[in-house]
Protein backbone atom coordinates (compact mmCIF):
# COMPACT_ATOMS: atom_id res chain seq x y z
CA UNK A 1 -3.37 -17.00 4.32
CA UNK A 2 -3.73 -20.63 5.18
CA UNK A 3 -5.28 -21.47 8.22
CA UNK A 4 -2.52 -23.55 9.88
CA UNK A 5 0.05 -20.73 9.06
CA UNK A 6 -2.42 -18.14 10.82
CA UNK A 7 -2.53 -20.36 13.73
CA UNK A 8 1.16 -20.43 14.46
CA UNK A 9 1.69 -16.55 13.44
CA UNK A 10 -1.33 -14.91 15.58
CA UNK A 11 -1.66 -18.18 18.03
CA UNK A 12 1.77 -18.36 18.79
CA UNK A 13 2.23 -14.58 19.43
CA UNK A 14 -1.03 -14.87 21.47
CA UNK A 15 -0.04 -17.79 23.62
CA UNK A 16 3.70 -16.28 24.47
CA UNK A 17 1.36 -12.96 25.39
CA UNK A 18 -0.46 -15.13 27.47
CA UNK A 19 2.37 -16.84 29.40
CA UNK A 20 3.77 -13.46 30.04
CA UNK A 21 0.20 -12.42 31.72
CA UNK A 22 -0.12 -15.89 34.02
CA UNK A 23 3.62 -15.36 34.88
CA UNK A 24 2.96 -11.64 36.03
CA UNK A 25 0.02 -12.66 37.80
CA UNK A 26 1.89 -15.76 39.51
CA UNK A 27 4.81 -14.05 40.86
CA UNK A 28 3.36 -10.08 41.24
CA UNK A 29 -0.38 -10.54 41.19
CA UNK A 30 -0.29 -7.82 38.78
CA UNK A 31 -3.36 -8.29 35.55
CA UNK A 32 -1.52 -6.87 32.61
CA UNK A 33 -4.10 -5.52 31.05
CA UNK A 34 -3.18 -4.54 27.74
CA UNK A 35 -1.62 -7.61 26.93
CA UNK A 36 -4.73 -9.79 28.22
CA UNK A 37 -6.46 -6.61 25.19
CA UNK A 38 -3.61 -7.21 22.93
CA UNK A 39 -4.76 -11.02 22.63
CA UNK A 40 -8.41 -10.49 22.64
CA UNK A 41 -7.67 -7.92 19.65
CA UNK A 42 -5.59 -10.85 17.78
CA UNK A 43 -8.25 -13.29 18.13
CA UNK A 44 -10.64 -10.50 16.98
CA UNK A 45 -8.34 -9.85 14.14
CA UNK A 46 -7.87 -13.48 13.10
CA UNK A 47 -10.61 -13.48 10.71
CA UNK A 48 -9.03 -10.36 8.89
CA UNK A 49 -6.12 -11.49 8.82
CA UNK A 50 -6.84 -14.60 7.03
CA UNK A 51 -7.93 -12.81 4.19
CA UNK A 52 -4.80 -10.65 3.81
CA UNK A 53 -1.58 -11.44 2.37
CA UNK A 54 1.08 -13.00 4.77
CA UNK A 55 2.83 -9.72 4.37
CA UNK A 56 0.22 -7.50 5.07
CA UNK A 57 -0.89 -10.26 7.96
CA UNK A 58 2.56 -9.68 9.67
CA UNK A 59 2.44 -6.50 9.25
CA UNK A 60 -1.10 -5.93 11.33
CA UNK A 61 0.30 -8.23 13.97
CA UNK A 62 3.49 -6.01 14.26
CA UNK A 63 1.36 -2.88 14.53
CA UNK A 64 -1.43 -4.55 17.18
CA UNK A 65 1.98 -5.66 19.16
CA UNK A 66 3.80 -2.61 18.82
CA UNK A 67 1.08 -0.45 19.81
CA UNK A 68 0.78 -2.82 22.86
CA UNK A 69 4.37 -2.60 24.34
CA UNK A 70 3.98 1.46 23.72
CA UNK A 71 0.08 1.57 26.29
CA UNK A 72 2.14 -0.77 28.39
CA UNK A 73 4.89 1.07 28.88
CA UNK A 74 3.49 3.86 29.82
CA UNK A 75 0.44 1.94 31.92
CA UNK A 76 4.37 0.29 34.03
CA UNK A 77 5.42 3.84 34.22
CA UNK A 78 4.62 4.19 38.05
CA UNK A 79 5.64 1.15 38.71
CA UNK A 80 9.07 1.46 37.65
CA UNK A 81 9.40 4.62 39.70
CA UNK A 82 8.76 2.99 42.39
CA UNK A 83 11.11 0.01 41.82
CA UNK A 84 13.78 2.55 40.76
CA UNK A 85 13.16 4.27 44.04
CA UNK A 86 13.01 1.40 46.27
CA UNK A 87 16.50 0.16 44.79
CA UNK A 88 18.14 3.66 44.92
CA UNK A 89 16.91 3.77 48.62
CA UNK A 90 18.79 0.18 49.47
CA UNK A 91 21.89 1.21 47.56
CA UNK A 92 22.01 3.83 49.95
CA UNK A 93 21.43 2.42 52.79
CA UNK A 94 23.81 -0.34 51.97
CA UNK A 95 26.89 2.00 50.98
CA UNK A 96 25.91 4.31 54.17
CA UNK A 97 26.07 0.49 56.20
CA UNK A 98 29.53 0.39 54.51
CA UNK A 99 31.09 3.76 55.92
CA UNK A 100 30.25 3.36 58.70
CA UNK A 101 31.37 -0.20 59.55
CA UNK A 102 34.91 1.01 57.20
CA UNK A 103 35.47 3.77 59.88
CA UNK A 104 34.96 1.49 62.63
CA UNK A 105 37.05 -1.07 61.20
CA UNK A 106 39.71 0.68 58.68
């Protein structure tokens, strides 16, 4: 594979991975670290890659990827409970805020 069309496939994949780890860190100060492996793993893989096919290149980077969103989803699993709780907990506060000013008012 030529170099500049490695650079855009692996580099651009690894720069939007990238983005989504300052962005995380900027607005949750959460370190996502799988993604921050995912991209060390591409630039690892770079070298490889350029020796493959662009088929068989794509393919690797959809498998390194893939496998990424599957240990990050389940590394955000607590997380999410806890989001999912926190949201169930204002819903019910806010409907139970709504009763009660409907009977005083209704």
């Amino acid at each position: 594979m030529p170099g500049f069309d490695l650079l855009v496939l692996y580099g651009g994949v690894a720069l939007y991975l990238l983005t989504l780890v300052v962005l995380g860190w900027r607005v949750l100060r959460l370190s996502r670290w799988p993604t921050l492996a995912c991209v060390a793993l591409l630039g690892a893989l770079s070298p490889l890659a350029a020796r493959l096919p662009e088929l068989a290149a794509l393919g690797l980077l959809t498998v390194v990827v893939l496998a990424t969103v599957v240990v990050q989803t389940k590394v955000d699993a607590g997380l999410r409970g806890r989001v999912r709780e926190v949201a169930l907990a204002e819903q019910l506060a806010t409907e139970a805020e709504q009763t009660t000013w409907r009977g005083r008012h209704l």
